[in-house]
N, C-alpha and C. Protein backbone atom coordinates (compact mmCIF):
# COMPACT_ATOMS: atom_id res chain seq x y z
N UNK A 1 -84.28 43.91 28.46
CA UNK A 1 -84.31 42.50 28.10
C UNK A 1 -85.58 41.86 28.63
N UNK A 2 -86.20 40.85 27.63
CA UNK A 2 -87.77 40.43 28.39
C UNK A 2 -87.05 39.10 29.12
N UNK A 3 -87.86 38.62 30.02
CA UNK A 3 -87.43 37.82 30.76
C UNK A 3 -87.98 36.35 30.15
N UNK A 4 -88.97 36.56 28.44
CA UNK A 4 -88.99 35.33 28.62
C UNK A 4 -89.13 35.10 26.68
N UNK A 5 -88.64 34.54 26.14
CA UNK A 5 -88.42 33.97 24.87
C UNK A 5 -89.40 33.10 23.67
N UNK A 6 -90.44 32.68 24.67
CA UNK A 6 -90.88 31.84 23.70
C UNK A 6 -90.42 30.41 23.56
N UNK A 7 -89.05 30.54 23.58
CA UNK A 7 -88.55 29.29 22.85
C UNK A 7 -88.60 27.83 23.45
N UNK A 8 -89.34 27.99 24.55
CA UNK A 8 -89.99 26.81 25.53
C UNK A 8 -91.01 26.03 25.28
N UNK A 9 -91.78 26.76 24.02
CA UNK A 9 -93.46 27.23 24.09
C UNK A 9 -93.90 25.74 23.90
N UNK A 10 -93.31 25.17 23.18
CA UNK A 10 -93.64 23.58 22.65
C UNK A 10 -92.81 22.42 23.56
N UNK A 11 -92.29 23.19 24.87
CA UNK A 11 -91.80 21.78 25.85
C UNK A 11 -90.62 21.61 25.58
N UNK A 12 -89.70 22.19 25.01
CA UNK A 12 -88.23 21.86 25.12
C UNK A 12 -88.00 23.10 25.51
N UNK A 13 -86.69 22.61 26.13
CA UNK A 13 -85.91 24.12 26.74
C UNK A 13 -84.18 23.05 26.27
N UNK A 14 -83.47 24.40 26.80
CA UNK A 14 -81.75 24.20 26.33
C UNK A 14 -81.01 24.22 27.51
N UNK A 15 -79.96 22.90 27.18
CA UNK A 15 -79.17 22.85 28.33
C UNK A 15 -77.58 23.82 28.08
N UNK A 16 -77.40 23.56 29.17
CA UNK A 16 -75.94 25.01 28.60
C UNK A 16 -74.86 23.70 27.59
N UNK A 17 -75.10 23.99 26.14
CA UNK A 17 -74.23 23.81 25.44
C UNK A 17 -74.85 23.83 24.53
N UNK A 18 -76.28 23.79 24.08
CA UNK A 18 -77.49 24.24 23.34
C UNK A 18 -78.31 23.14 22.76
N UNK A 19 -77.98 21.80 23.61
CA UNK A 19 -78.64 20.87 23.49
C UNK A 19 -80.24 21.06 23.67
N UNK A 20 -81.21 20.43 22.68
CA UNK A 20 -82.43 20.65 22.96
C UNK A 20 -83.17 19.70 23.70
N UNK A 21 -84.24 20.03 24.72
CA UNK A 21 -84.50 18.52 25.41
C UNK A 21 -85.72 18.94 25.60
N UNK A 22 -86.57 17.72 26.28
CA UNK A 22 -87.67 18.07 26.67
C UNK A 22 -88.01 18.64 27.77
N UNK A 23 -88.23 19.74 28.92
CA UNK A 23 -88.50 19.71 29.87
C UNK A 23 -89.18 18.93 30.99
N UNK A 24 -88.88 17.83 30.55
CA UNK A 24 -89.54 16.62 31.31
C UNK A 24 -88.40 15.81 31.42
N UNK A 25 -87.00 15.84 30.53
CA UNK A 25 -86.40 15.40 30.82
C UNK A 25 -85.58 15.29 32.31
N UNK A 26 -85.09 13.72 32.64
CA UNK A 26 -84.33 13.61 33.62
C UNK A 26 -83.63 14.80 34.56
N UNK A 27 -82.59 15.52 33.55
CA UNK A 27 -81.24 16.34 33.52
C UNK A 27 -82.20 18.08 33.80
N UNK A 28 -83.64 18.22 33.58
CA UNK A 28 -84.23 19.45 33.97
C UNK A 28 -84.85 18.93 35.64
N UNK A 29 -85.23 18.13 35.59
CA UNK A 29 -86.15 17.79 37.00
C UNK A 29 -85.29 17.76 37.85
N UNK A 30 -83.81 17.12 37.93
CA UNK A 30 -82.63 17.19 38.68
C UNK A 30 -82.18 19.01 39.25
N UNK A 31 -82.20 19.83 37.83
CA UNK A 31 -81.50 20.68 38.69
C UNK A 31 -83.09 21.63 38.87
N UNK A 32 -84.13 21.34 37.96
CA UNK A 32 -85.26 21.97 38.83
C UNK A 32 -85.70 21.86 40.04
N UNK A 33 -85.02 20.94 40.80
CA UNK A 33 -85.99 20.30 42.03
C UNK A 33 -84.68 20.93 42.75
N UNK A 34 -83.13 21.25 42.51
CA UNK A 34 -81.99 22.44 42.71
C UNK A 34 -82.59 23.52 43.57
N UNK A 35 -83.08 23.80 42.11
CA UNK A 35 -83.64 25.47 42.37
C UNK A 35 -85.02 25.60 43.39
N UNK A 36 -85.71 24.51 43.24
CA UNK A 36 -86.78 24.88 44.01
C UNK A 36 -86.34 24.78 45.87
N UNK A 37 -84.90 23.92 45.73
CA UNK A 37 -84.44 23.83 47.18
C UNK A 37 -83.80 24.73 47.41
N UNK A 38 -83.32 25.05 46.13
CA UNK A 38 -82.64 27.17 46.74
C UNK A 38 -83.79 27.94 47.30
N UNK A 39 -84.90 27.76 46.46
CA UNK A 39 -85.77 28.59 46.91
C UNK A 39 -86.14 28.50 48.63
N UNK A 40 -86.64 27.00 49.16
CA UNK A 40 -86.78 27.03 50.26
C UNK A 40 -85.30 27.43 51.58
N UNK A 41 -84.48 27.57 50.52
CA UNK A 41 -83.37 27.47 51.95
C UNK A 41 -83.17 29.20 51.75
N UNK A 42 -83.93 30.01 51.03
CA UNK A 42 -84.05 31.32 50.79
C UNK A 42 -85.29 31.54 52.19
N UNK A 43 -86.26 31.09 52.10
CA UNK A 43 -87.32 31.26 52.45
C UNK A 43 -86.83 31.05 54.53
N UNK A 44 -86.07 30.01 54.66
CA UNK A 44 -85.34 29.69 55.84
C UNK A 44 -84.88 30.75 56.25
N UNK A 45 -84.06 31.10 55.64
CA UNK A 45 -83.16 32.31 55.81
C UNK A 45 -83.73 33.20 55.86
N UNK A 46 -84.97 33.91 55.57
CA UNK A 46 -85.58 34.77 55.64
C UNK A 46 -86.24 34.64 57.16
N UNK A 47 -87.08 33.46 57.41
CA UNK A 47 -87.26 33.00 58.99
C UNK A 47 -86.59 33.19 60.19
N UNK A 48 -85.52 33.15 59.99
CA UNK A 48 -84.50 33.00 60.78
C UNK A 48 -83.45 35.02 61.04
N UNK A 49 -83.56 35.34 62.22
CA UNK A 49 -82.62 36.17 62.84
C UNK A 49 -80.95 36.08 62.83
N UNK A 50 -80.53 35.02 63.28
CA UNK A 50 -79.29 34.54 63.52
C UNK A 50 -78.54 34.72 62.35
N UNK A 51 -77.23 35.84 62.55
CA UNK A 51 -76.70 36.02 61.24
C UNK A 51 -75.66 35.04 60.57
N UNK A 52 -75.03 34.24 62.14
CA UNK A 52 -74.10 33.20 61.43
C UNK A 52 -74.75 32.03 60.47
N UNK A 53 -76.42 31.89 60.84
CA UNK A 53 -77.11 31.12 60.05
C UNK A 53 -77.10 31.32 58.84
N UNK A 54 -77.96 32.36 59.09
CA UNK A 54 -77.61 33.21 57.48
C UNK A 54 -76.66 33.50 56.56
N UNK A 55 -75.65 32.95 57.31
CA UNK A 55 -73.97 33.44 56.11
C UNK A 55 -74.30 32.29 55.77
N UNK A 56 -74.21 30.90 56.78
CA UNK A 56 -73.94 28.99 56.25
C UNK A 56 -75.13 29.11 54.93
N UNK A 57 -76.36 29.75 55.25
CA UNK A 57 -76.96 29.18 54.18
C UNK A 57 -77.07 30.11 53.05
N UNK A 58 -75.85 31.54 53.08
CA UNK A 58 -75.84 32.30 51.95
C UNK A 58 -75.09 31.15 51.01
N UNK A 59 -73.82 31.05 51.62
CA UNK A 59 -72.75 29.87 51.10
C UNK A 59 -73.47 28.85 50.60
N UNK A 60 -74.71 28.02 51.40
CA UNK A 60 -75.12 27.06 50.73
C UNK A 60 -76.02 27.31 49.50
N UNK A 61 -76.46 28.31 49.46
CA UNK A 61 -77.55 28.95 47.80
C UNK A 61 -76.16 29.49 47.09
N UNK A 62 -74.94 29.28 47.36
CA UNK A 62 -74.18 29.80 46.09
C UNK A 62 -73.79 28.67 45.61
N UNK A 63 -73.31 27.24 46.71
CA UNK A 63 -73.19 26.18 46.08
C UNK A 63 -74.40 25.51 45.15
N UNK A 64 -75.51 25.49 45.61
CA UNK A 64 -76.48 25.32 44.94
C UNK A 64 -76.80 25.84 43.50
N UNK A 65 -76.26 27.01 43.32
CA UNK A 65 -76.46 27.44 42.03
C UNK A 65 -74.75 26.50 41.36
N UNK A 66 -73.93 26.42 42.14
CA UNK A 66 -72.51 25.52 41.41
C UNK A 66 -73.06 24.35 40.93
N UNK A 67 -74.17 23.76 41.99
CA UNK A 67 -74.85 22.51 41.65
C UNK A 67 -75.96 22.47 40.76
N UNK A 68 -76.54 23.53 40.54
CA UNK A 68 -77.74 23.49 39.46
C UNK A 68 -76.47 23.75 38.07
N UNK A 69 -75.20 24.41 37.95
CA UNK A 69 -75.04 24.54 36.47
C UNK A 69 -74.36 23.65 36.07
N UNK A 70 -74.03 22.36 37.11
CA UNK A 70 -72.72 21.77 36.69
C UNK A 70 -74.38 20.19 36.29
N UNK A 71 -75.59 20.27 36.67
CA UNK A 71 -76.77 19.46 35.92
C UNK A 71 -76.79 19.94 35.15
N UNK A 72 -76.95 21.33 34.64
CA UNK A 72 -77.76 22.28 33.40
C UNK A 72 -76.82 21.86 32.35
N UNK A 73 -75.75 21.66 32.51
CA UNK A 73 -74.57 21.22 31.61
C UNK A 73 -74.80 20.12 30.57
N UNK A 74 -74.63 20.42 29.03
CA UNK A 74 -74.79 18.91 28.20
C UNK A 74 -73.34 18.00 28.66
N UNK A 75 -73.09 17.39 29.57
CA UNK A 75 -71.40 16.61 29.20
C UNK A 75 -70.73 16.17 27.66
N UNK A 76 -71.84 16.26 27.33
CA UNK A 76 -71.49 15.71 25.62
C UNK A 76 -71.31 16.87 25.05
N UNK A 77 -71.01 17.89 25.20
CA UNK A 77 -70.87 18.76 24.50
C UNK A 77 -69.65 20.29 25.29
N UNK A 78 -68.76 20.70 24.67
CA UNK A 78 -67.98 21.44 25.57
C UNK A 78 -68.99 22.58 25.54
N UNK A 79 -68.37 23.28 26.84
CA UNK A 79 -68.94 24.80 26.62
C UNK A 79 -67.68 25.71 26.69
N UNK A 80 -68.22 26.84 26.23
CA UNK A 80 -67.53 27.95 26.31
C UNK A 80 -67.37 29.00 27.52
N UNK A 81 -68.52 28.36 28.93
CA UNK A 81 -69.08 28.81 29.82
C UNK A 81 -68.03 28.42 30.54
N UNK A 82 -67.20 29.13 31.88
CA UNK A 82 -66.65 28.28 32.48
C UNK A 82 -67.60 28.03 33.97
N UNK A 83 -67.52 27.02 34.13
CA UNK A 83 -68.47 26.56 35.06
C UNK A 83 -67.71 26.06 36.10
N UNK A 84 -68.56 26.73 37.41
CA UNK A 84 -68.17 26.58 38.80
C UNK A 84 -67.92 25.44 39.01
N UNK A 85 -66.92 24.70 40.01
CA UNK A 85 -66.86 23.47 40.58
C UNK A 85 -66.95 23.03 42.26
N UNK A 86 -67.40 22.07 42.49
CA UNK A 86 -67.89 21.44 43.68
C UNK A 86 -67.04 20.79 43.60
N UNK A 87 -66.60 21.56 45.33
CA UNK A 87 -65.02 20.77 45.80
C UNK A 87 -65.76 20.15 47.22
N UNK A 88 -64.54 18.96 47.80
CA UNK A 88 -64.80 18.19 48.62
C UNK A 88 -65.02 19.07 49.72
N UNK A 89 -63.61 20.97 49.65
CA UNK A 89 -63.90 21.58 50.80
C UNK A 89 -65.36 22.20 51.21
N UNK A 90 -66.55 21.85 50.19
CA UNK A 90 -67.70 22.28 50.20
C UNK A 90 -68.52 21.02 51.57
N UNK A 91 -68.10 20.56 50.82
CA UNK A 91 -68.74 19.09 51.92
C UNK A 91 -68.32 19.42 53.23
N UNK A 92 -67.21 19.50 53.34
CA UNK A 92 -65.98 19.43 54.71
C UNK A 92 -66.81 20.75 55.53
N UNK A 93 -67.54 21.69 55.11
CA UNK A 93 -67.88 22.74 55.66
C UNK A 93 -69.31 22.30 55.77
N UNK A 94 -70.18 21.73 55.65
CA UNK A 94 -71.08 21.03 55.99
C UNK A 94 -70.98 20.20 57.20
N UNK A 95 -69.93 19.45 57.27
CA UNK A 95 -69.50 18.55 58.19
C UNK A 95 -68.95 19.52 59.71
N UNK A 96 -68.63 20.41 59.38
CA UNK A 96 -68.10 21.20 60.35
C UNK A 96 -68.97 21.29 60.81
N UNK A 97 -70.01 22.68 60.32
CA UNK A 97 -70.96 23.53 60.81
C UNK A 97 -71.92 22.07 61.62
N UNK A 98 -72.10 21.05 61.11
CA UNK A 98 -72.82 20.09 61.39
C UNK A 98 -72.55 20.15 63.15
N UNK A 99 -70.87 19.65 63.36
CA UNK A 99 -70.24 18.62 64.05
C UNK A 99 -70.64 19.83 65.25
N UNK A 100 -70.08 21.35 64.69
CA UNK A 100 -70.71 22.35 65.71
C UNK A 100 -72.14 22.49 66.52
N UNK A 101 -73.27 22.29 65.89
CA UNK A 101 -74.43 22.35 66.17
C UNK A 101 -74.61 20.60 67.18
N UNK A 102 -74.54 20.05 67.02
CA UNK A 102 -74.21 18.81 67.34
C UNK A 102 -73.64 19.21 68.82
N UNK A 103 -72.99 19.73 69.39
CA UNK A 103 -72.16 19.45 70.42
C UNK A 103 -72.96 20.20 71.25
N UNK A 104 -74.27 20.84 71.28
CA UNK A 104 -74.72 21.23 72.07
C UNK A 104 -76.42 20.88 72.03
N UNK A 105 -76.44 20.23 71.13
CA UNK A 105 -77.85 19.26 71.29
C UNK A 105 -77.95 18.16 71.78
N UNK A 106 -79.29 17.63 72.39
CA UNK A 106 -78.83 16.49 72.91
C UNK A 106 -79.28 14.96 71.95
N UNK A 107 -79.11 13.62 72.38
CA UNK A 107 -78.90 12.93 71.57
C UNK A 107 -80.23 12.45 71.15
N UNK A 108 -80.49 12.17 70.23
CA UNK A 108 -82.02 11.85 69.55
C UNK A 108 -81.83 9.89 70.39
N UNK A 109 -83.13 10.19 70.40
CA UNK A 109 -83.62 9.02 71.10
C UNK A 109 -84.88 7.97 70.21
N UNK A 110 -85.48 9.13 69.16
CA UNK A 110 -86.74 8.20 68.91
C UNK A 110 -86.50 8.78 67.22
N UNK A 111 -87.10 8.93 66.49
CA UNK A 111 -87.70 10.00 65.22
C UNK A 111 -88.32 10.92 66.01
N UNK A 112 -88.25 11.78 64.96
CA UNK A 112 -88.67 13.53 65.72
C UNK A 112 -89.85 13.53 64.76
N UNK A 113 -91.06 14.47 64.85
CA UNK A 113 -91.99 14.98 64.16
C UNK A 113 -91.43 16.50 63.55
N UNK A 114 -91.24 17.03 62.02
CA UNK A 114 -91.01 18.03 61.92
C UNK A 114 -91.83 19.33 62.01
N UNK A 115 -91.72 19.66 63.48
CA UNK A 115 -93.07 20.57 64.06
C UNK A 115 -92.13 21.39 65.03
N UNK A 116 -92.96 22.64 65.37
CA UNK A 116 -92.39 23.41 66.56
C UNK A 116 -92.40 24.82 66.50
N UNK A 117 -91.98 25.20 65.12
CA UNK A 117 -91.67 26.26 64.50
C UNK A 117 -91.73 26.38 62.91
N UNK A 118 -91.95 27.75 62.71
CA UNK A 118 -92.21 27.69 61.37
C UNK A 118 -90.54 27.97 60.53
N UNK A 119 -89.89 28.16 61.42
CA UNK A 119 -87.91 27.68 60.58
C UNK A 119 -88.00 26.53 60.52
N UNK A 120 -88.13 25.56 61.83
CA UNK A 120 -88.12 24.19 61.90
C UNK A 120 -89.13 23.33 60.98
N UNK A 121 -89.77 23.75 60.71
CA UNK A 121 -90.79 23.38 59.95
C UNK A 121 -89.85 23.33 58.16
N UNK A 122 -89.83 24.35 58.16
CA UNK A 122 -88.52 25.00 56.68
C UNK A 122 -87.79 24.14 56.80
N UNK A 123 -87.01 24.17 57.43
CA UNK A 123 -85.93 23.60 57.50
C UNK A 123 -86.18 21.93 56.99
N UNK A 124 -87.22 21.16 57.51
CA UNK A 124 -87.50 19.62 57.56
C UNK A 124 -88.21 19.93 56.12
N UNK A 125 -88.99 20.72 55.66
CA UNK A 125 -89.08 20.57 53.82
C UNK A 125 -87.74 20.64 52.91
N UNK A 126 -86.90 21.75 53.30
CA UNK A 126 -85.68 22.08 52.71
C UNK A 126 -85.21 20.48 52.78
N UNK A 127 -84.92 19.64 53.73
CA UNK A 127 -84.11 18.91 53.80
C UNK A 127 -84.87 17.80 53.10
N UNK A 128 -86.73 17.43 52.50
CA UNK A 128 -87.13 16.80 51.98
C UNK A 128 -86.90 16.89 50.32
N UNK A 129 -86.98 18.46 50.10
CA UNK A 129 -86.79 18.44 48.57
C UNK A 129 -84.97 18.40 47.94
N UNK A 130 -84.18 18.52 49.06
CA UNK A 130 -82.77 17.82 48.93
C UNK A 130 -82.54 16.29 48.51
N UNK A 131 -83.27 15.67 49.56
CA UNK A 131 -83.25 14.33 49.69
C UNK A 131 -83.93 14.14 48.16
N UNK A 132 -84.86 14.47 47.51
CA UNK A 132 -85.45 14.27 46.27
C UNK A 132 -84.64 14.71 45.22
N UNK A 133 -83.68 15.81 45.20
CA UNK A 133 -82.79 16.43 44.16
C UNK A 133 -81.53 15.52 44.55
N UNK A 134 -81.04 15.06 45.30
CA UNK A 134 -80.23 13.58 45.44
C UNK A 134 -80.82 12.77 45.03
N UNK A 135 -81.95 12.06 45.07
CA UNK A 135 -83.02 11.07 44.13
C UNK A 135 -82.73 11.18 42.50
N UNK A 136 -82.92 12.39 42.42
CA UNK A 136 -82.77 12.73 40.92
C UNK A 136 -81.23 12.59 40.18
N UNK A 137 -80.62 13.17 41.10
CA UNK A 137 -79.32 12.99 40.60
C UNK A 137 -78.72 11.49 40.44
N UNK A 138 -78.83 10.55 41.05
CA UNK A 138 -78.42 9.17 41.55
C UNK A 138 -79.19 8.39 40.39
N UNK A 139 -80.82 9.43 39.84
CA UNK A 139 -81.38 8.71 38.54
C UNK A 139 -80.83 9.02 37.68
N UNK A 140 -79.78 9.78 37.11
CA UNK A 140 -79.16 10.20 36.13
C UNK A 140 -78.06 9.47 35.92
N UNK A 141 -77.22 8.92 37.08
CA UNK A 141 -76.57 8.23 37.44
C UNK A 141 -77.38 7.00 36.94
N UNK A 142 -77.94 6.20 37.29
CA UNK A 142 -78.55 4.84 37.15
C UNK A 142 -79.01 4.92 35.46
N UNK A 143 -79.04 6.12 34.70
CA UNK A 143 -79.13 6.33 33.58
C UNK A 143 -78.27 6.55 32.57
N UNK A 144 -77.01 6.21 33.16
CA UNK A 144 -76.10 6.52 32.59
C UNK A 144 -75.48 8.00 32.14
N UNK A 145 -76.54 8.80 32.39
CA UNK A 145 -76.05 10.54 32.13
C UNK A 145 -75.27 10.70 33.26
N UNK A 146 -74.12 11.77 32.59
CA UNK A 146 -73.31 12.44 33.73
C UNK A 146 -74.07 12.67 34.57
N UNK A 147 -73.35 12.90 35.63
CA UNK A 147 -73.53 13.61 37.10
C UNK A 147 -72.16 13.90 37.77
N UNK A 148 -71.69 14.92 38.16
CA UNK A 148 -70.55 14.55 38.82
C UNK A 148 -70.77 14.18 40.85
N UNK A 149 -69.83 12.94 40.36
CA UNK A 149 -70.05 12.17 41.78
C UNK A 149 -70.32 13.02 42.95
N UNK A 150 -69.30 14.25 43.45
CA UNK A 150 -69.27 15.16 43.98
C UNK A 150 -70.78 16.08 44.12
N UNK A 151 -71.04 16.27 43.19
CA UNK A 151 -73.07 16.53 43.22
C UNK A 151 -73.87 15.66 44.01
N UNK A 152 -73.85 14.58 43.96
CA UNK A 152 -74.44 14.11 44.94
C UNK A 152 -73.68 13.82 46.27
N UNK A 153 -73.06 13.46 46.80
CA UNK A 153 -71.93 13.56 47.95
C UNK A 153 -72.26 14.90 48.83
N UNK A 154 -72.55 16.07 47.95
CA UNK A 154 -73.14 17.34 48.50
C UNK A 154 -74.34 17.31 48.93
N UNK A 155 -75.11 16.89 47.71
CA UNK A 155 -76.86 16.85 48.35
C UNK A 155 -76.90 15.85 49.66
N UNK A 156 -76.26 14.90 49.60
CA UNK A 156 -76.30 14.02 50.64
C UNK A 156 -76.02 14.78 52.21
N UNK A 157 -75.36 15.29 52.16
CA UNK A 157 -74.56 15.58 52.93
C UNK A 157 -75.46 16.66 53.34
N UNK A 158 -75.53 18.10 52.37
CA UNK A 158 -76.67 19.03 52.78
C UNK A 158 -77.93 18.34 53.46
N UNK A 159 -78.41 17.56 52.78
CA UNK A 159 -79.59 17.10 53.69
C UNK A 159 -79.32 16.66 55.13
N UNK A 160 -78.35 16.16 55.36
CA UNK A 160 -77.86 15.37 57.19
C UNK A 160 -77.72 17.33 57.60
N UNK A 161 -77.19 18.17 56.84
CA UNK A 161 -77.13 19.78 57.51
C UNK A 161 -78.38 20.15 57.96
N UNK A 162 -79.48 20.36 56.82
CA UNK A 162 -80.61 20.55 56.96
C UNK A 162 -80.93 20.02 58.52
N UNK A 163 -81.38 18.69 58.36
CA UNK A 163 -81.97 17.99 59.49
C UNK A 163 -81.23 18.37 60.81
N UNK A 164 -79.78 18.70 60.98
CA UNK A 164 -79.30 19.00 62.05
C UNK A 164 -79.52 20.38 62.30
N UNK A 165 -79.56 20.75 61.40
CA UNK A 165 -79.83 22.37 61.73
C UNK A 165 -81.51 22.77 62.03
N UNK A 166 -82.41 21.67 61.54
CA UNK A 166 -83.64 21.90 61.83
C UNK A 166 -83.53 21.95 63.33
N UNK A 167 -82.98 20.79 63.61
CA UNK A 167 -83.13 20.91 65.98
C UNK A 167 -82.27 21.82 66.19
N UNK A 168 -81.16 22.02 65.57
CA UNK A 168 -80.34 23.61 66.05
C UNK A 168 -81.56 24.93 66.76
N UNK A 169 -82.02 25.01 65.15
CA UNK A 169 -83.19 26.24 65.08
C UNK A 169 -84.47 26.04 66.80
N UNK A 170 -84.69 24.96 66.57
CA UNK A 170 -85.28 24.62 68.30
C UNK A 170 -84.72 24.63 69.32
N UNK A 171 -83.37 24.06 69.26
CA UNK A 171 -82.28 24.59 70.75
C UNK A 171 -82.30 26.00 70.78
N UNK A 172 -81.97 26.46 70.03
CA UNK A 172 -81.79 28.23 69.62
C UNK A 172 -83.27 28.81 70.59
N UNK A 173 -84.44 28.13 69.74
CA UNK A 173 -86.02 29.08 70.44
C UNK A 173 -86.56 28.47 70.98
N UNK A 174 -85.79 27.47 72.09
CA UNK A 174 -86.36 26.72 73.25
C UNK A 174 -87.46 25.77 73.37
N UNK A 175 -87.75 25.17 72.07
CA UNK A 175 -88.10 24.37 71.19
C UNK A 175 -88.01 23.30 71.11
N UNK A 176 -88.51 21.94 71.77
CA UNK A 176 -88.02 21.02 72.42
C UNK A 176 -88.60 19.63 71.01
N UNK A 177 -87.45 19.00 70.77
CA UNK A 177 -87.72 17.89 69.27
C UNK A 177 -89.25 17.62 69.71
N UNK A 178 -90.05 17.06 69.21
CA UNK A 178 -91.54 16.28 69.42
C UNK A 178 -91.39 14.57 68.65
N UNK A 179 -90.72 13.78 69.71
CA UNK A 179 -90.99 12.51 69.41
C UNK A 179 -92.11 11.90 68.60
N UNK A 180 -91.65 11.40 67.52
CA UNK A 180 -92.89 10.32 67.33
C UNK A 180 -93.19 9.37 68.28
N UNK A 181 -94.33 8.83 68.49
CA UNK A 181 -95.00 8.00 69.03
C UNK A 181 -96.03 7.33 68.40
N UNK A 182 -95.27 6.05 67.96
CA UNK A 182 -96.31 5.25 67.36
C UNK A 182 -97.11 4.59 67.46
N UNK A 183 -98.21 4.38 67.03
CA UNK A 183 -99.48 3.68 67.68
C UNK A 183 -99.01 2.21 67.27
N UNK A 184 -99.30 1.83 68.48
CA UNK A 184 -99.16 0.25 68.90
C UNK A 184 -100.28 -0.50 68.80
């Protein structure tokens, strides 16, 4: 099988129900900016030793792909696909792993600089191009295109993971936050 079709060649691509759109559309940049945050929380995971890390963020690139197909989706149109769903217990395990890491860091005092390490470093992009694929989604929303509420509730939420797990990764390699300090 070739991996690539042609059928892009003039700027539209197909959403799963065989709607044609532009690749510039809204509903592609949403779950493209998805995938490009799978990619970095791949790239994390690759950084990183710690295997319990590595399971939270296997789990989180499988939700991520639940969350890129349930954008890729026309709502106006049924499919024949059955497509994964994003449950609240997805969130609730965010919140956990969070509340865990949390109980042994200490309490932020200022804004942090995302510096220290090159996970920590990952980690504070991962959690920037989240915060932007929640942007996107919330524009689809403000556009009246589906979104399911639950899609964003996740990105939201992943991103507060991200960021907590970025100072995790520094408690872990003795890695101490780096306050901003603003010029006065």
């Amino acid at each position: 099988m070739k991996i690539y079709t042609k059928a892009g060649d003039e700027g539209k691509t197909s959403l799963i129900g065989g709607t044609r759109v532009p690749k510039s559309h809204i509903r592609i940049e949403s779950y493209g900016t998805v995938d490009e945050l799978n990619s970095f929380i791949g790239l994390l995971s690759d950084l990183l030793e710690e295997a319990s890390i590595k399971k939270v963020l296997s789990e989180v690139q499988d939700r991520l792909f639940t969350v890129g197909s349930s954008l890729a989706c026309d709502p106006e149109k049924e499919s024949n696909l059955k497509i994964p769903d994003l449950k609240e217990e997805d969130i609730a395990f965010l919140e956990q792993h969070m509340d865990k890491m949390n109980e042994v860091l200490e309490p932020m005092k200022s804004f942090i600089l995302p510096v220290g390490h090159q996970a920590i470093s990952t980690a504070h992009i991962a959690r920037c191009v989240c915060r932007r694929a929640e942007r996107w989604c919330v524009n689809l929303q403000e556009e009246d295109l589906f979104v399911d509420p639950t899609v964003i509730k996740y990105l939201n939420r992943l991103s507060d993971y991200l960021f907590v797990l970025a100072r995790y990764i520094g408690h872990l390699k003795g890695v101490a936050d780096q306050p901003w300090n603003p010029r006065v």
